[in-house]
Protein backbone atom coordinates (compact mmCIF):
# COMPACT_ATOMS: atom_id res chain seq x y z
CA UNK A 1 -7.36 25.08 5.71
CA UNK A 2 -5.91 26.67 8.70
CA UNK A 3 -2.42 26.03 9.19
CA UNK A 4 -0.16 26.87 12.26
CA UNK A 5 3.32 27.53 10.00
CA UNK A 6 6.90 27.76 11.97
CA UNK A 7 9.86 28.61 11.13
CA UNK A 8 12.35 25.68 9.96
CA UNK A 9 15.09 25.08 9.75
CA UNK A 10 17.47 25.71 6.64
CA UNK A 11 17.89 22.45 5.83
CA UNK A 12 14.18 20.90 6.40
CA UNK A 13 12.68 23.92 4.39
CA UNK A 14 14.69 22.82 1.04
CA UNK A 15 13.56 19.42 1.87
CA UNK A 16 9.91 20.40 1.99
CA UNK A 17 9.87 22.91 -1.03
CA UNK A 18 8.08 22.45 -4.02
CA UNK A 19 6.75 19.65 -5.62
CA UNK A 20 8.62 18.38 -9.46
CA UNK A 21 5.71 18.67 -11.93
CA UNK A 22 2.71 20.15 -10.23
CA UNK A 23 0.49 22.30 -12.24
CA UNK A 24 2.30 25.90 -10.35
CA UNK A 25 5.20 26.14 -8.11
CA UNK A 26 4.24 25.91 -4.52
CA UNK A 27 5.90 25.42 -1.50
CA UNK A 28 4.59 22.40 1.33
CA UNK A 29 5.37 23.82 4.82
CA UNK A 30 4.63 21.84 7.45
CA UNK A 31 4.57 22.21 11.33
CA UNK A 32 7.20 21.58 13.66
CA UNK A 33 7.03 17.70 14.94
CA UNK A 34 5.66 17.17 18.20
CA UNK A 35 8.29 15.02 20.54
CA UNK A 36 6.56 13.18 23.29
CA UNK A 37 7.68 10.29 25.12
CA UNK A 38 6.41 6.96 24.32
CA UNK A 39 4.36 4.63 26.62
CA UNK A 40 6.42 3.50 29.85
CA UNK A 41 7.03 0.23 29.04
CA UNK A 42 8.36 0.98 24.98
CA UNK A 43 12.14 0.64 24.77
CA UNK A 44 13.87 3.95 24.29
CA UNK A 45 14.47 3.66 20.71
CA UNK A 46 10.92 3.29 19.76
CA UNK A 47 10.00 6.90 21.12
CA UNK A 48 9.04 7.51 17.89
CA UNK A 49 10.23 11.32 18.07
CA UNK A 50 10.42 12.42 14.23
CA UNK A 51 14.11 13.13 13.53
CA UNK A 52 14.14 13.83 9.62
CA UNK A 53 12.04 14.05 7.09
CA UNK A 54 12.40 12.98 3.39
CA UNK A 55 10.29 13.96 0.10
CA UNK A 56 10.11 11.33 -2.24
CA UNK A 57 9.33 11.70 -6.05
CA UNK A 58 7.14 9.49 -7.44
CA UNK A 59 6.75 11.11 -11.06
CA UNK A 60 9.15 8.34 -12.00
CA UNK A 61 7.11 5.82 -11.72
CA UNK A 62 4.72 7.42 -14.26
CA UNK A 63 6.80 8.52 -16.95
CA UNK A 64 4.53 7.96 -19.79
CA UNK A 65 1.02 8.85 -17.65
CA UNK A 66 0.01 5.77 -18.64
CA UNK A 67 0.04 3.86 -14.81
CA UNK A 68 -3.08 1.95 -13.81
CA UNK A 69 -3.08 3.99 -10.34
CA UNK A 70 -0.17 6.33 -9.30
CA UNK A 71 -1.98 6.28 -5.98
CA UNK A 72 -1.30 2.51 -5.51
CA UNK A 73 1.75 2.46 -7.02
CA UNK A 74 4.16 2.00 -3.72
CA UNK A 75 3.54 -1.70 -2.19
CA UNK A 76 5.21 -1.04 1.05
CA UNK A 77 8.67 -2.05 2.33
CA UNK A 78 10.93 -4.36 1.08
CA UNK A 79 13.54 -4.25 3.14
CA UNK A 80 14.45 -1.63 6.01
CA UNK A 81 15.67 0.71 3.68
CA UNK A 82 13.99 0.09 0.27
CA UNK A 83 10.24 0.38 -0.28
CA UNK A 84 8.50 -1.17 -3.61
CA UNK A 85 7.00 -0.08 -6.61
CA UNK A 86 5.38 -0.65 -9.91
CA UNK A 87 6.62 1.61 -13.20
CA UNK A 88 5.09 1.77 -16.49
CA UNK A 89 6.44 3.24 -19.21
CA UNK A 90 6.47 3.18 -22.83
CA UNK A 91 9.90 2.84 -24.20
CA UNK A 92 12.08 2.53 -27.12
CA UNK A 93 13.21 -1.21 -27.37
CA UNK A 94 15.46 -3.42 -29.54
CA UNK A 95 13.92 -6.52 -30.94
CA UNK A 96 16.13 -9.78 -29.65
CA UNK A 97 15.79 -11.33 -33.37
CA UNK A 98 18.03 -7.92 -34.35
CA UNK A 99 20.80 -8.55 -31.81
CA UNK A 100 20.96 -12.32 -32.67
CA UNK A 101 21.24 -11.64 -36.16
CA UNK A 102 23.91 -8.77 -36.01
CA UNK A 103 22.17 -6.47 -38.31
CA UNK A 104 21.07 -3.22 -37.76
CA UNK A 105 17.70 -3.31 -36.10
CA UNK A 106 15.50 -0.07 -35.55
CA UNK A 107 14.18 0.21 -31.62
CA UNK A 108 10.21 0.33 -31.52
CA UNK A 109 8.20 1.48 -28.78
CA UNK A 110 6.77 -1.16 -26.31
CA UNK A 111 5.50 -1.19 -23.30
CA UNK A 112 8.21 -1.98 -19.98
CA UNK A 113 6.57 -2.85 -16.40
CA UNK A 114 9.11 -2.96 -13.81
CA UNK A 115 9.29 -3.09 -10.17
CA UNK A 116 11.27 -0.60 -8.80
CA UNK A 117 13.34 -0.43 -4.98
CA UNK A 118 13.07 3.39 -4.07
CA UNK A 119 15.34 4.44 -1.47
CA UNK A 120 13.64 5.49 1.54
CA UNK A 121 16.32 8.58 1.89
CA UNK A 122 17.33 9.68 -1.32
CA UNK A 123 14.75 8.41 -3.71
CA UNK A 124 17.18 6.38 -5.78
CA UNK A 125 15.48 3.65 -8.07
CA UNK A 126 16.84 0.23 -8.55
CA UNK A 127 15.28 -2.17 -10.90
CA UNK A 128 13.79 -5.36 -9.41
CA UNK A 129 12.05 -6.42 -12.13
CA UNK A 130 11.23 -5.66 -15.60
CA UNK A 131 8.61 -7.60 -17.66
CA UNK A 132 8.55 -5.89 -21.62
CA UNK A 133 5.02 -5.94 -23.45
CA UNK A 134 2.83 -6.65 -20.17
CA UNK A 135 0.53 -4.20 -18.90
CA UNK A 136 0.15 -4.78 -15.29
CA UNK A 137 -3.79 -3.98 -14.39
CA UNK A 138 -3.37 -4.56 -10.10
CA UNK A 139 -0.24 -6.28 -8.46
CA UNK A 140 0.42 -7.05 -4.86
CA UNK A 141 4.03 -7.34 -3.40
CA UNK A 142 4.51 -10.56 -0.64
CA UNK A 143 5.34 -9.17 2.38
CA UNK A 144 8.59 -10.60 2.69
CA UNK A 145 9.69 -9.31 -0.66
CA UNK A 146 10.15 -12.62 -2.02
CA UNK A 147 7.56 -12.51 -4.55
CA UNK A 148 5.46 -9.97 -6.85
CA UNK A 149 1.73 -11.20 -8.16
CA UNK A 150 0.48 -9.40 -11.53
CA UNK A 151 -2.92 -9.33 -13.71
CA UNK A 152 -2.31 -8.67 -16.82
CA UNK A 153 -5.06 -9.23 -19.82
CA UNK A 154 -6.86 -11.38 -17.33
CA UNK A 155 -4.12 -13.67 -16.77
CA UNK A 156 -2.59 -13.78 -13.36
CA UNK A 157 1.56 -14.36 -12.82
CA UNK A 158 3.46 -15.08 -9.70
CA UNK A 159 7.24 -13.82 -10.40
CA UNK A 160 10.14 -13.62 -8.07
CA UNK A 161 12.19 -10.95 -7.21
CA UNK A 162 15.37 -12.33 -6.13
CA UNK A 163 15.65 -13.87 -9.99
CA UNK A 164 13.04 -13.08 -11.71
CA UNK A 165 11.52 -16.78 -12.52
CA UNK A 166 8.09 -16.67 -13.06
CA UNK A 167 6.83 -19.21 -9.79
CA UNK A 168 2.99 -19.36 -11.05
CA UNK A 169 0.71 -18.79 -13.53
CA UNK A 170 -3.31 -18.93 -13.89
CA UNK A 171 -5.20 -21.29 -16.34
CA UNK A 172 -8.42 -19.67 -16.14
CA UNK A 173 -9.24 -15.89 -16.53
CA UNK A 174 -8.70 -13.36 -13.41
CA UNK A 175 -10.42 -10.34 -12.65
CA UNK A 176 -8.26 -7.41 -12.99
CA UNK A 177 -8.93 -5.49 -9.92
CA UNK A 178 -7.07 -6.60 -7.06
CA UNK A 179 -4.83 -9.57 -6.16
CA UNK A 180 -3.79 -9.96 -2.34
CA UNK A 181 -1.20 -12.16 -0.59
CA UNK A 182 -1.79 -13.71 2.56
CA UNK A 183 0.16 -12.13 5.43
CA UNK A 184 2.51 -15.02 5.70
CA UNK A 185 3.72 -14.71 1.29
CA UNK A 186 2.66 -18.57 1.15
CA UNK A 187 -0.97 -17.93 -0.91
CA UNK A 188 -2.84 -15.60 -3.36
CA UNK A 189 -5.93 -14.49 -3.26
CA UNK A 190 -7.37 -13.52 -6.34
CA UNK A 191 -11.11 -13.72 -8.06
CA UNK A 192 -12.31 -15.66 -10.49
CA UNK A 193 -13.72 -14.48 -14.30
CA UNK A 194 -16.30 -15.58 -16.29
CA UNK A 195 -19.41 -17.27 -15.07
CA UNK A 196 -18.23 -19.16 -11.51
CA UNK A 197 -17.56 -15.52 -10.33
CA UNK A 198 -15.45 -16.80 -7.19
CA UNK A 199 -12.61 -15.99 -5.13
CA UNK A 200 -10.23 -18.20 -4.94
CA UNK A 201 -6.45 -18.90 -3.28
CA UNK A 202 -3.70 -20.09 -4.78
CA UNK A 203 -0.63 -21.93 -2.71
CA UNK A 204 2.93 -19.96 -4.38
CA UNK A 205 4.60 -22.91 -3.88
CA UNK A 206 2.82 -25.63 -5.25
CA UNK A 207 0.26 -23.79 -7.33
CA UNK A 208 -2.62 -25.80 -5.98
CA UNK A 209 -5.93 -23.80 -6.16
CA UNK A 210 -8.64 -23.52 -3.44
CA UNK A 211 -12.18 -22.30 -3.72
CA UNK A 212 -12.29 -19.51 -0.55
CA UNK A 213 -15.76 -18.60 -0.95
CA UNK A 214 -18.18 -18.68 -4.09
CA UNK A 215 -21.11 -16.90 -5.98
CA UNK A 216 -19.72 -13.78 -5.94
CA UNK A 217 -16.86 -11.74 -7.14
CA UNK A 218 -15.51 -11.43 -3.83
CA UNK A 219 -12.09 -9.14 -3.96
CA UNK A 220 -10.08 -9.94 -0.46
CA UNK A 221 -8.88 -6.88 1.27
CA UNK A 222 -6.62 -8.73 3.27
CA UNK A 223 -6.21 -12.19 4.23
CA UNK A 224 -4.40 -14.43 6.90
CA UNK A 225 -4.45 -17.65 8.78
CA UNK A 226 -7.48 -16.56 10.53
CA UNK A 227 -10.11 -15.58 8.03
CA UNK A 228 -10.05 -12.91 5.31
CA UNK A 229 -11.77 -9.76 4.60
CA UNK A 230 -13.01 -9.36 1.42
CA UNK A 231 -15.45 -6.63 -0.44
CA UNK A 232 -17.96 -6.83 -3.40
CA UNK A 233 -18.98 -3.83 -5.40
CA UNK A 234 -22.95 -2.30 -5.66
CA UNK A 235 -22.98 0.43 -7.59
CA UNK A 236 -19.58 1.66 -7.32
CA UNK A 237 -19.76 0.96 -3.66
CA UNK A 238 -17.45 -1.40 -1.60
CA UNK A 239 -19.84 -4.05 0.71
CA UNK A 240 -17.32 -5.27 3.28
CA UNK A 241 -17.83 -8.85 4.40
CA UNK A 242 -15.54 -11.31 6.28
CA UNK A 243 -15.25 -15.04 6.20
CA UNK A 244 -13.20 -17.47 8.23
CA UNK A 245 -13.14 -21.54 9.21
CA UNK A 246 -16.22 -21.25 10.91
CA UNK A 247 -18.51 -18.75 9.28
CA UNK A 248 -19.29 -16.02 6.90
CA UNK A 249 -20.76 -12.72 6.57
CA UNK A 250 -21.82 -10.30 3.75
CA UNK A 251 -22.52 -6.67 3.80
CA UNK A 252 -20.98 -6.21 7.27
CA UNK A 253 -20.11 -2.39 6.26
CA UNK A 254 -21.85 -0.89 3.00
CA UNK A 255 -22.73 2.33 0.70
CA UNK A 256 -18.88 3.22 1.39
CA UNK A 257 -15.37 2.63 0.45
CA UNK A 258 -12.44 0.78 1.92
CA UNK A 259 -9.28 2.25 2.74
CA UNK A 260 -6.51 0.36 3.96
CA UNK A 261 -6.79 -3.05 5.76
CA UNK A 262 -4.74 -5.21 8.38
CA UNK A 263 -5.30 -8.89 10.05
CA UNK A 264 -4.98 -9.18 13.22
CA UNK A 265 -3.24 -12.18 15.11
CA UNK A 266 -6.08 -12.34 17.83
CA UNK A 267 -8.63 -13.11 14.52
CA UNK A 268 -10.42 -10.57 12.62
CA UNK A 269 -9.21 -7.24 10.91
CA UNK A 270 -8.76 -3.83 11.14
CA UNK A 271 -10.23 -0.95 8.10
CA UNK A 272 -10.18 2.11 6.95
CA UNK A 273 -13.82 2.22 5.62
CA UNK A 274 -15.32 5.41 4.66
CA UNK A 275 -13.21 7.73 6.43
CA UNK A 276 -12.99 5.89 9.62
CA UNK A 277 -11.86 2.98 11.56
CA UNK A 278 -13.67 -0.49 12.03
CA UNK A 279 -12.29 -3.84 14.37
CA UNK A 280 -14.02 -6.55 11.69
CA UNK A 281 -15.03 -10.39 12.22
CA UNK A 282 -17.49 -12.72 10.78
CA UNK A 283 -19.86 -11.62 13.58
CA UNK A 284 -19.72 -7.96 12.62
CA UNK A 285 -18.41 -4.74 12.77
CA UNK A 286 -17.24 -2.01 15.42
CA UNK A 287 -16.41 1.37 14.75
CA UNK A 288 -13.20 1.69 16.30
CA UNK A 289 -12.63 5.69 15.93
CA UNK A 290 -14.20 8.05 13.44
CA UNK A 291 -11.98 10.20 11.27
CA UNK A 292 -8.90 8.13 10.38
CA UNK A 293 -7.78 8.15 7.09
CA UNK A 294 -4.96 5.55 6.81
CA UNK A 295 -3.42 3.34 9.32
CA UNK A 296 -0.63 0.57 9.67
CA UNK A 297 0.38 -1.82 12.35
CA UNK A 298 3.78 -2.07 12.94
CA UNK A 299 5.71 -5.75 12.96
CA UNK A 300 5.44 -6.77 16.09
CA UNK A 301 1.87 -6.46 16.22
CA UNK A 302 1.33 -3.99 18.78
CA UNK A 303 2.57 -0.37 17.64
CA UNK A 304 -0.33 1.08 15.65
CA UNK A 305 0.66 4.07 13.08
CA UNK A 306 -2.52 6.55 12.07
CA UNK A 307 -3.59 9.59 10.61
CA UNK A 308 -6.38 11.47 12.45
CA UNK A 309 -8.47 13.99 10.42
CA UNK A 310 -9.62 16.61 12.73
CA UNK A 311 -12.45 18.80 12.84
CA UNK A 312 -11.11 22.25 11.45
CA UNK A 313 -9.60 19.58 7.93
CA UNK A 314 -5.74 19.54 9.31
CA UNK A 315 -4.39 15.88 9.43
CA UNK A 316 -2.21 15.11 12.71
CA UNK A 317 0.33 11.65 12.34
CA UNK A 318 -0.27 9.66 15.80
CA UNK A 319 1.09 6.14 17.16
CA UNK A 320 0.06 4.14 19.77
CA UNK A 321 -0.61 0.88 20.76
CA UNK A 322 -3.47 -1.60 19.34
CA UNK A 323 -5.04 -3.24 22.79
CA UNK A 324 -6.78 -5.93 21.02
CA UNK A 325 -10.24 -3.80 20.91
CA UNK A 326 -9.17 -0.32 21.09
CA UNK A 327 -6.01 2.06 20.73
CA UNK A 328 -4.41 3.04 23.79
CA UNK A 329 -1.50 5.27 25.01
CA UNK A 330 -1.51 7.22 21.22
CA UNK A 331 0.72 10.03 21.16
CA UNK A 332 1.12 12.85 18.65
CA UNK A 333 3.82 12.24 16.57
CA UNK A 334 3.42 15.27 13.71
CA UNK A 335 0.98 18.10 14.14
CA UNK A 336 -0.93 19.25 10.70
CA UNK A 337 1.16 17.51 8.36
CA UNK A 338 -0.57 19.36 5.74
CA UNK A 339 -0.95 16.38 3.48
CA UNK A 340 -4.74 14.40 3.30
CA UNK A 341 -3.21 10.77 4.42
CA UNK A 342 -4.17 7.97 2.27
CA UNK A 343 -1.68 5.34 2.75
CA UNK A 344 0.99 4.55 5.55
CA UNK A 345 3.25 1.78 6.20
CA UNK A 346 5.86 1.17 9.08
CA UNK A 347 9.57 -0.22 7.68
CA UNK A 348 9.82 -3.51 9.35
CA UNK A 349 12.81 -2.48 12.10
CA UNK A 350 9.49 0.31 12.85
CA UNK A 351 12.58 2.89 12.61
CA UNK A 352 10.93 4.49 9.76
CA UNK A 353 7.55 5.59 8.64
CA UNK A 354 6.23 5.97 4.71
CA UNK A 355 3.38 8.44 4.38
CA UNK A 356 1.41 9.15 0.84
CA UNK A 357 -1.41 11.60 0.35
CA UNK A 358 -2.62 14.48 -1.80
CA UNK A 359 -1.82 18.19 -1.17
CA UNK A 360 -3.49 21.26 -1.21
CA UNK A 361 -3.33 21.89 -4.65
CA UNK A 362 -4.68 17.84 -5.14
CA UNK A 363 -0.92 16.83 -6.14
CA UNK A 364 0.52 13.44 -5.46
CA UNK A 365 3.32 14.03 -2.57
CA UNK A 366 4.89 11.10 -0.67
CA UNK A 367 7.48 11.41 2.33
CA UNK A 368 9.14 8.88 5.07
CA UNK A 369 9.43 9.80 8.16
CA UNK A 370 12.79 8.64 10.16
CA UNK A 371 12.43 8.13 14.24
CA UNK A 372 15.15 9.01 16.36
């Protein structure tokens, strides 16, 4: 890959360098960022003009190399300054029966999920949650950080973060390959095991169940007051299909896979599918713009956060606006990041930008991006 390199600065190249526990040392450089002026009628501060960047480790996460999926491992935001993760490790652990009975009890080695804050600056970890002798198989994370959803041996749990009560908790078996809140934290979507393959919602508070839509094991994507998108899988491949009040629709995008996935307000969703970027509803699917890798819509709806895969394989960071069927008034934020862009998510003040992707040398490299 071609790659225009320039000269940082002191500081930025020691922030950029290396990367703990790949295979060789190597050193990421990455271009200069691009400062343009955001769309007339944006408030100054959301100029989005890249004024630091941080390298986050998330080796941590993965002590034991045991994690369902590094790549998934980061949720999104929690709070402005926090983003949130899932950790599995195997660990040495004292048995309670030991400390209760004073005597001298040897540790054994068990298996600790927690959910971890990471500082969006310095990388710090603070424990959220920690759950000993469950292996978490897919979570989700609400997205107001109030609750965490878990399948683990085909049982599904809804725990909370602010005291770690467990809210919820399935009586029937759960597929173990992806569990999605609604956009407003009040439901889960998750699909049913067994033979009434389904997917189904269940209210957080209450823990009444609904039947979404049934006869297949339909996996929702994403999911909000207006319909969801949901996928089935055909021979490894992810069928896209969308359902909402009024109608349904299988097979709206096939033969591919999905990336990441966002309701809109207006009805209908946007995808990553297959390498570029669809506008999806019950009555079909339009290809938006060819070549984006991962995308995020910021919190009020409008600002629209993507990474564009150009022709000669360098990856350029670009926000604009989403205007309903199209994105207008995109600027370049970062030219060749030099990092293939799976996964992006605004903080909610939009002050901040995560970013995940492989490497060069295929290695797992994470960074935030801070806006002036």
């Amino acid at each position: 890959m071609n790659k225009k390199i320039i000269a940082l600065t002191a500081a930025l190249a020691l922030l950029l360098t290396g990367c703990a526990g790949a295979p060789k040392e190597k050193t990421l450089i990455l271009s200069e960022p691009v400062a343009e002026t955001a769309a007339p009628d944006a408030p100054a501060q959301m100029s989005f003009e890249v004024r630091k960047i941080n390298r986050l480790s998330l080796e941590k996460l993965d002590p034991s190399g045991i994690h369902p999926s590094l790549q998934e491992a980061v949720a999104g935001w929690i709070d402005n300054d926090n983003l949130i993760a899932l950790s599995v490790q195997k660990a040495q652990v004292g048995s309670a029966d030991g400390a209760q009975t004073g005597e001298v009890e040897q540790p054994t080695e068990r298996l600790v999920t927690q959910f971890v804050r990471i500082n969006y600056q310095y990388g710090f970890y603070d424990t959220a949650l920690t759950l000993t002798d469950v292996e978490a198989e897919c979570f989700d994370v609400s997205a107001d950080g109030q609750y965490v959803a878990l399948v683990a041996g085909n049982a599904l749990e809804i725990y909370s973060l602010h005291n770690g009560s467990r809210v919820q908790q399935s009586v029937r078996d759960v597929l173990a390959s992806r569990v999605e809140f609604s956009e407003t934290g009040d439901g889960l979507y998750f699909t049913a095991a067994g033979d009434q393959k389904q997917l189904e919602r269940i209210a957080v508070s209450s823990g009444i169940v609904d039947t979404v839509r049934g006869g297949k094991s339909y996996r929702a994507l994403a999911a909000g007051e207006k319909g969801v998108l949901y996928y089935t899988i055909d021979q490894g491949k992810q069928n896209l299909g969308f359902t909402d009040s009024a109608q349904s629709a299988d097979d709206l995008l096939t033969d591919g896979r999905a990336g990441a996935a966002r309701m809109l307000s207006s009805g209908g969703a946007l995808a990553v599918y297959g390498g570029d970027l669809y506008l999806i509803s019950a009555d079909g699917a339009e290809l938006i713009s060819r070549g984006i890798t991962a995308f995020d819509l910021a919190s009020d709806g409008m600002h629209i956060a993507f990474a564009k895969l150009n022709d000669d394989g360098t990856t350029d960071i670009r926000i604009g606006y989403w205007g309903g069927a199209r994105i207008i008034n995109d600027k370049l934020t970062y030219k060749d990041f030099g990092v293939a862009v799976g996964r992006m998510f605004f903080s909610p003040d939009m002050h901040k930008l995560y970013l995940q992707g492989a490497d060069d040398g295929g290695v797992l490299s994470a960074f935030t991006f801070e806006f002036k």
